[in-house]
Protein backbone atom coordinates (compact mmCIF):
# COMPACT_ATOMS: atom_id res chain seq x y z
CA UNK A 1 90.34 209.28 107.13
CA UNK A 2 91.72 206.54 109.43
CA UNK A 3 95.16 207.84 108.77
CA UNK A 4 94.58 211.32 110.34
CA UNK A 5 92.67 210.51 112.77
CA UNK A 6 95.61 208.08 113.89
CA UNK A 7 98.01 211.38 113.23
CA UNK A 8 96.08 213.15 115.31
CA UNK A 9 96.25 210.60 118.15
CA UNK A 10 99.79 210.44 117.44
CA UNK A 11 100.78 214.06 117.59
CA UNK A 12 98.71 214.57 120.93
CA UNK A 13 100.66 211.72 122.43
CA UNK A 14 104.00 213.45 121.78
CA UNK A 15 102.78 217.13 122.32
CA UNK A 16 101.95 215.29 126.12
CA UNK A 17 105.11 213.68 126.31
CA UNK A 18 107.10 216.90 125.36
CA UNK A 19 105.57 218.68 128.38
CA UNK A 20 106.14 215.58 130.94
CA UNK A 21 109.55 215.79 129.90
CA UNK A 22 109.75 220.02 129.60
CA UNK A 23 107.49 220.72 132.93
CA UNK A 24 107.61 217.29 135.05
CA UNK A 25 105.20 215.77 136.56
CA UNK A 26 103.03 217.52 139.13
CA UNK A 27 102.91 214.67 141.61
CA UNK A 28 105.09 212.15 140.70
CA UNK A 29 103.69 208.65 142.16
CA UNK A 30 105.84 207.42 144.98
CA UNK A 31 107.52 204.05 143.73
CA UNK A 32 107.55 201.39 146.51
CA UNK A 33 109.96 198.67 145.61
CA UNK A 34 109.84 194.86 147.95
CA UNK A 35 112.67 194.53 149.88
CA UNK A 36 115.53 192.26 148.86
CA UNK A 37 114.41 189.58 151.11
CA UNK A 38 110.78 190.03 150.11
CA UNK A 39 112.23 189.34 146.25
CA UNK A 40 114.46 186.47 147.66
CA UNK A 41 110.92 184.49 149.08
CA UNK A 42 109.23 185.51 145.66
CA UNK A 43 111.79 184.53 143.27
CA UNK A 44 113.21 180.56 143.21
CA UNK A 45 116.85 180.28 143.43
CA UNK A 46 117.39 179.08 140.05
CA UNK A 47 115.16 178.92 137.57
């Protein structure tokens, strides 16, 4: 029973991905990157 119930999780998960990758995504979430200096003060210089 655990087994399709886990095939059924399965299949809905690629049926979704198949249409994200067929149709897109209706609103596509705006990807805000830090600047390089903004990385530069985050990150040491070596690690």
């Amino acid at each position: 029973m655990r087994l399709k119930k886990w095939i059924w999780h399965l299949q809905g998960a690629v049926e979704e991905m198949e249409d994200l990758i067929e149709d897109g995504w209706d609103k596509a979430p705006a990807l805000d990157y830090p600047s390089e200096e903004r990385i530069a003060e985050l990150l040491p210089e070596s690690p």
